[in-house]
Protein backbone atom coordinates (compact mmCIF):
# COMPACT_ATOMS: atom_id res chain seq x y z
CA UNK A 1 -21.06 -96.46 2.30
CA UNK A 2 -20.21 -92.57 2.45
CA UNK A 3 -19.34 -90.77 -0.60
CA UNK A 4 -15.67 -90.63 1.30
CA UNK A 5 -15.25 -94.01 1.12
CA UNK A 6 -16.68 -94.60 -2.29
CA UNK A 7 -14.02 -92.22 -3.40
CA UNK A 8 -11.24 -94.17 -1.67
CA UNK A 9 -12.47 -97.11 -3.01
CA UNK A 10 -12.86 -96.12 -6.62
CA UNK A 11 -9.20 -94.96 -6.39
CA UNK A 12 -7.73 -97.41 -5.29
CA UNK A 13 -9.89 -100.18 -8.45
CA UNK A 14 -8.34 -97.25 -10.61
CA UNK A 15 -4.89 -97.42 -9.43
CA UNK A 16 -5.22 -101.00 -9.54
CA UNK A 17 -6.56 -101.30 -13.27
CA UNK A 18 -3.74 -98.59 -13.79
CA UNK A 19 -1.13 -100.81 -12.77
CA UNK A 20 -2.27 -104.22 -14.67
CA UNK A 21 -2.49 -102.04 -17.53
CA UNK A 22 1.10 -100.99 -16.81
CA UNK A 23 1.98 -104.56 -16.24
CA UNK A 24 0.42 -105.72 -19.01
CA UNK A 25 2.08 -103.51 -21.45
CA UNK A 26 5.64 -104.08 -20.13
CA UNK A 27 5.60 -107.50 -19.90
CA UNK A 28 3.78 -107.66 -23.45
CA UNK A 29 5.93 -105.24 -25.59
CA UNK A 30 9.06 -105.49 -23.30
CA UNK A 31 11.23 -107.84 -25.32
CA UNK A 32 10.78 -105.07 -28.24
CA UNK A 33 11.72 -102.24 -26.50
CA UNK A 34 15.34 -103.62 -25.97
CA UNK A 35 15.84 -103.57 -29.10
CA UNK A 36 13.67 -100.36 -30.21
CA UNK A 37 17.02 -98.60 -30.85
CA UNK A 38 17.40 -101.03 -34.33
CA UNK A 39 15.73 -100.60 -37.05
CA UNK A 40 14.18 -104.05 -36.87
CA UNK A 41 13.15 -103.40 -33.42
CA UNK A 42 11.11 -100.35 -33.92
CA UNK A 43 9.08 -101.82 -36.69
CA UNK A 44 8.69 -104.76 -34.27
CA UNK A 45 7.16 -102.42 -32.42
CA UNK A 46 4.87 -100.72 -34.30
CA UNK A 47 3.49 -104.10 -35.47
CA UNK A 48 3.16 -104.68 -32.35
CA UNK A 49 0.90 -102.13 -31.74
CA UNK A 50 -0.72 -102.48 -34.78
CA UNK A 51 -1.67 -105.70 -34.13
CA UNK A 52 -3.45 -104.91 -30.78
CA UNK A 53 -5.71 -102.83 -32.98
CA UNK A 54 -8.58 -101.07 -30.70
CA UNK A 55 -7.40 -102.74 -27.50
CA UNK A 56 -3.95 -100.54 -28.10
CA UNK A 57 -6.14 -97.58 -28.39
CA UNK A 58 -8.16 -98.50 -25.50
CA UNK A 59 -4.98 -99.32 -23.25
CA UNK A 60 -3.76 -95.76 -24.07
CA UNK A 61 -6.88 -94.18 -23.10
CA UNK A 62 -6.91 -95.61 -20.17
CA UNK A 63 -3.45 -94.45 -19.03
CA UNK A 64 -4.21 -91.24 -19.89
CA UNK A 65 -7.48 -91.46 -18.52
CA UNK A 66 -5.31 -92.00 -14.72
CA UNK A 67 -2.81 -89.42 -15.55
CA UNK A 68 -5.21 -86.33 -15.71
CA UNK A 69 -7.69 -88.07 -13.48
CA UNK A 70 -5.71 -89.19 -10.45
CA UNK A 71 -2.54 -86.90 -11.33
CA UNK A 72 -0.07 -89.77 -10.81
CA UNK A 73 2.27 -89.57 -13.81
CA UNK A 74 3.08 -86.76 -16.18
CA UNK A 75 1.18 -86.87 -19.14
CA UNK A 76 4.48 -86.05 -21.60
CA UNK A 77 5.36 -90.17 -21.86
CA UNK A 78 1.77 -90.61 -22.45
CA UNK A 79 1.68 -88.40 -25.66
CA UNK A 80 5.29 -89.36 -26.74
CA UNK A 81 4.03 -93.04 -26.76
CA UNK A 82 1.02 -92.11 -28.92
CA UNK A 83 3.16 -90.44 -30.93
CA UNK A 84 5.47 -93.86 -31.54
CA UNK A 85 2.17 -96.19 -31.80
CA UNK A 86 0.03 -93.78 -34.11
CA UNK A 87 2.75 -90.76 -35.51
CA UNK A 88 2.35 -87.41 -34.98
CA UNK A 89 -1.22 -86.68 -36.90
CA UNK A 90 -2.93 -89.97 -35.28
CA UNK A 91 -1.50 -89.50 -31.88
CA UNK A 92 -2.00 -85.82 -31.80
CA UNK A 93 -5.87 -86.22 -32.90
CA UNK A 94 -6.05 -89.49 -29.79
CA UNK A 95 -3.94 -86.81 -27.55
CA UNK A 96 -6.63 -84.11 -27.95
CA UNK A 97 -9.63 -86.23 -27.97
CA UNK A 98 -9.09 -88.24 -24.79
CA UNK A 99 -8.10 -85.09 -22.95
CA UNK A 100 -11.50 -83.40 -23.97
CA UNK A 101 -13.49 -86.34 -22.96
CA UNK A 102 -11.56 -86.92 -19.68
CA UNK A 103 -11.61 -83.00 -18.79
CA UNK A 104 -15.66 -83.06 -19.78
CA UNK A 105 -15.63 -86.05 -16.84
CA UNK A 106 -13.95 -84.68 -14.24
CA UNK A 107 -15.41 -81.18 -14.65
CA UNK A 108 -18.92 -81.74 -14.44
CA UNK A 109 -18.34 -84.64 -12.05
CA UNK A 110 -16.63 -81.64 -9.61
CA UNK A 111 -19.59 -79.71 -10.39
CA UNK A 112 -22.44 -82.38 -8.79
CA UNK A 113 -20.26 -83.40 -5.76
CA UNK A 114 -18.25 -80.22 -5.14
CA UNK A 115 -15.76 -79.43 -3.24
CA UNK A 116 -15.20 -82.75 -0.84
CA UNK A 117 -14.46 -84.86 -4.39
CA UNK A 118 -11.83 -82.39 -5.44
CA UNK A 119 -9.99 -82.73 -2.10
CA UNK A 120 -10.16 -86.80 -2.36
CA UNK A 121 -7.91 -86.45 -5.53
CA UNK A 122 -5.32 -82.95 -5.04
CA UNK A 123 -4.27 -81.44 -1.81
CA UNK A 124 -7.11 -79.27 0.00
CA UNK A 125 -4.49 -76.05 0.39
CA UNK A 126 -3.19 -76.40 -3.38
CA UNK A 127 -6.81 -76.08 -3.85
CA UNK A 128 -8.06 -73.12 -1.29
CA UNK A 129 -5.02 -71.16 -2.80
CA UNK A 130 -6.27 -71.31 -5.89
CA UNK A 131 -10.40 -71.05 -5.64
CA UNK A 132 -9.34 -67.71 -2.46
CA UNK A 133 -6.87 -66.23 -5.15
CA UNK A 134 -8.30 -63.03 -6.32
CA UNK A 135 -6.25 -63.60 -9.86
CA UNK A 136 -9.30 -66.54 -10.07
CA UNK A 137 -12.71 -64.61 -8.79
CA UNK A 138 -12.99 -62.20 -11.61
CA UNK A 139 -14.98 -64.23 -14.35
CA UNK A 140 -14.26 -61.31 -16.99
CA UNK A 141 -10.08 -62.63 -16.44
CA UNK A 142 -11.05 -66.37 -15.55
CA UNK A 143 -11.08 -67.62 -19.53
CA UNK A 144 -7.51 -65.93 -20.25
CA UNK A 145 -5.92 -66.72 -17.29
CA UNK A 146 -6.77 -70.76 -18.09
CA UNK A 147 -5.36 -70.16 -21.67
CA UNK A 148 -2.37 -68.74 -20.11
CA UNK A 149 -1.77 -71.50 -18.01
CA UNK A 150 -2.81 -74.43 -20.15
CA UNK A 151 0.03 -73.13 -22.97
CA UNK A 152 2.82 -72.76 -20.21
CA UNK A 153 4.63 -75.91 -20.00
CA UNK A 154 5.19 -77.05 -16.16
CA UNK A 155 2.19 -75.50 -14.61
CA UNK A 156 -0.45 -78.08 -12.96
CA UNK A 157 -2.88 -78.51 -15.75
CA UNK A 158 -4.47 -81.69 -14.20
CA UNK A 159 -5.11 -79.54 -11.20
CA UNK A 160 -6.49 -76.77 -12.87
CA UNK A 161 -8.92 -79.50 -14.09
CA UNK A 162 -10.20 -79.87 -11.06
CA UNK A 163 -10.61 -76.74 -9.47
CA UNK A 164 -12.00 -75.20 -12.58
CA UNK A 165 -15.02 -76.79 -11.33
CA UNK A 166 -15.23 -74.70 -8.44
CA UNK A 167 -14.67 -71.31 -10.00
CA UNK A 168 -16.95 -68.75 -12.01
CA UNK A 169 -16.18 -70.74 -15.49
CA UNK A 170 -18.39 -71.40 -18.42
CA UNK A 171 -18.50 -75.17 -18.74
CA UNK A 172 -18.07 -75.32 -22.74
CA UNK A 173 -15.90 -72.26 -22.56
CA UNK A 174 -13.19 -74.26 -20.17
CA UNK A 175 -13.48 -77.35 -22.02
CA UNK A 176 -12.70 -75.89 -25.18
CA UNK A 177 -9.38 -74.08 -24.08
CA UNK A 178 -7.91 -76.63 -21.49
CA UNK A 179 -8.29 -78.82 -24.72
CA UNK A 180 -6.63 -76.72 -27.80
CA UNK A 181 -4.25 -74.84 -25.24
CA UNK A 182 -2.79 -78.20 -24.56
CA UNK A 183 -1.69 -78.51 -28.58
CA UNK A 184 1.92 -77.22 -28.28
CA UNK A 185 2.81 -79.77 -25.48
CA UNK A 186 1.01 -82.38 -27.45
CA UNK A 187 2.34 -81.93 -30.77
CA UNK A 188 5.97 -81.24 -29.51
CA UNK A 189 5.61 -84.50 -27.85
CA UNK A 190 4.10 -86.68 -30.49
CA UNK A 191 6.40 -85.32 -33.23
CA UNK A 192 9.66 -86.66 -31.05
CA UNK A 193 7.74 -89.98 -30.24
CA UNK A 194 7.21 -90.53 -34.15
CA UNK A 195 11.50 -89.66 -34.12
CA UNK A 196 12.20 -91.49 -31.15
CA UNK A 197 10.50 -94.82 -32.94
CA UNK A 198 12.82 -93.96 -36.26
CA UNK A 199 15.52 -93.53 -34.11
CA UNK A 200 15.80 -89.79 -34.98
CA UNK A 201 16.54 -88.50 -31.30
CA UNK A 202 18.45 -85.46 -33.09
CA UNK A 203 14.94 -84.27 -34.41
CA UNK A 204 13.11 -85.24 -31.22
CA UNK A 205 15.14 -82.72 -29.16
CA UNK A 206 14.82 -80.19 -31.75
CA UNK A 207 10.83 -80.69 -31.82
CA UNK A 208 10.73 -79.55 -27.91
CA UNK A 209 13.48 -76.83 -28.37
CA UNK A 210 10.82 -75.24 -30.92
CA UNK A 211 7.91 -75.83 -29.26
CA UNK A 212 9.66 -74.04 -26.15
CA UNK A 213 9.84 -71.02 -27.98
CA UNK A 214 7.31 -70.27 -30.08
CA UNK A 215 5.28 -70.37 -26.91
CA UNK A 216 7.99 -68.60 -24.73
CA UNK A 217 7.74 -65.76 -27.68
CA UNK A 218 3.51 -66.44 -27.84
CA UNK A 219 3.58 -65.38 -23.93
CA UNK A 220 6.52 -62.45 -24.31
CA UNK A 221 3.68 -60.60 -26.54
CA UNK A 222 0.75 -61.46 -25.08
CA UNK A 223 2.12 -59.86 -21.80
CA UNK A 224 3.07 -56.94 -23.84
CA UNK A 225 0.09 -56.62 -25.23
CA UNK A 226 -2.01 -57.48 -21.65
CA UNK A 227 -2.12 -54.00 -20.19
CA UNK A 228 -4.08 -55.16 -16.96
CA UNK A 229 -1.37 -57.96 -16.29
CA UNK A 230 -3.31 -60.40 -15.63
CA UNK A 231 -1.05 -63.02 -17.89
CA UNK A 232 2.07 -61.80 -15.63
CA UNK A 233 0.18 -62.49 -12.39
CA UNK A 234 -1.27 -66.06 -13.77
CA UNK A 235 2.77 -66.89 -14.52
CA UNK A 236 3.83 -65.52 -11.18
CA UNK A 237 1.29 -66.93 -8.96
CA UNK A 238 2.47 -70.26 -9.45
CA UNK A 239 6.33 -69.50 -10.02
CA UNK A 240 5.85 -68.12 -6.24
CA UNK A 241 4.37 -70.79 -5.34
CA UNK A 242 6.62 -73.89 -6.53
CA UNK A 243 9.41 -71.35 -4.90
CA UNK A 244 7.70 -71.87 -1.48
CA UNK A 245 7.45 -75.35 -1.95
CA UNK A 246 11.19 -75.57 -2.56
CA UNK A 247 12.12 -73.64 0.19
CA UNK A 248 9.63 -75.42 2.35
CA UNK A 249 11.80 -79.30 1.55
């Protein structure tokens, strides 16, 4: 069997375990969820969890595992779930360790089959863009730009997964920063999962509202501060290029 096919085929069991897990969870924790706007209901639910003990963490783990690794589902219902099974501290400290080991994976997995494996999981011209951008061939820039990036909410993190295999990167380096520069997104999301399950929406919104800032301001002064530009080119390069995409549909 080619490596092509191997891919394919490996997909495809993920998708599949993906889905069962999917399943699985709905049909096992559905009956609670109707009524996870009571009182009663959401500590139904948390026992519920509970009670699954290191199959809940494992069932988590894996659908995080297929959000960054096939890039199927946004990873924000992901972290606001750990944040209603484990609170904001335990679901933060899950949040951040899956991602590192996941991101460890898929990096050095790009880095012994190269460039074919990338294209069997994101779109070969997304990727070319990218690795032929001259914003991503200096290695002196390459560590800021990815910690730009990774603390902007909305840009393609899981992509940048991938093709930070390909480019001029140190591996601990990247691992470290697409990691940590991930904490804003992840905290903001636990904190209004741990709301959500005490039926605090007010405080949920509030949590992302904050978050928003702080790293809107974060950015404002770093690009102040960045006299070669390179944070303003990272942020426009891929405004530009979700504006093509638009106008493209």
């Amino acid at each position: 069997m080619s490596r092509k096919n191997k891919v394919t085929v490996f997909k495809i069991i993920m998708i599949v375990v993906v889905l069962a897990i999917i399943i699985g969870a709905i049909v096992y924790l559905w009956p609670i969820f109707r009524n996870i706007s009571r009182p009663e209901g959401q500590i139904e639910f948390k026992q519920k969890i509970e009670d699954l003990g290191f199959l809940g963490l494992i069932m988590l783990f894996g659908l995080q595992f297929a959000q960054i690794f096939l890039i199927i589902i946004p990873g924000e219902p992901i972290e606001v779930l750990a944040g209603m099974c484990y609170g904001t501290v335990g679901g933060t400290l899950f949040i951040t360790i899956s991602a590192c080991i996941i991101t460890t994976i898929i990096f050095f997995a790009v880095r012994a089959l190269g460039r074919k494996f990338v294209y069997s999981f994101c779109k070969e011209e997304s990727v070319k863009k990218i690795e032929n951008s001259k914003l991503f061939q200096n290695p002196k820039k390459m560590e800021w730009i990815m910690l730009i990036l990774f603390l902007i909410p909305g840009t393609p993190k899981d992509l940048l997964v991938y093709i930070a295999g390909l480019l001029p990167i140190k591996p601990l380096n990247f691992i470290l920063i697409s990691t940590f520069a991930r904490f804003p997104s992840v905290i903001s999301s636990t904190i209004a999962g741990e709301n959500l399950l005490s039926g605090n929406l007010k405080m949920s919104i509030i949590s992302y509202v904050v978050t928003f800032i702080i790293v809107g301001i974060a950015i404002f002064i770093v690009n102040k501060l960045d006299k070669s530009k390179t944070t303003e080119e990272a942020i426009n390069f891929f405004i530009d290029d979700k504006s093509k995409e638009k106008s493209t549909k």
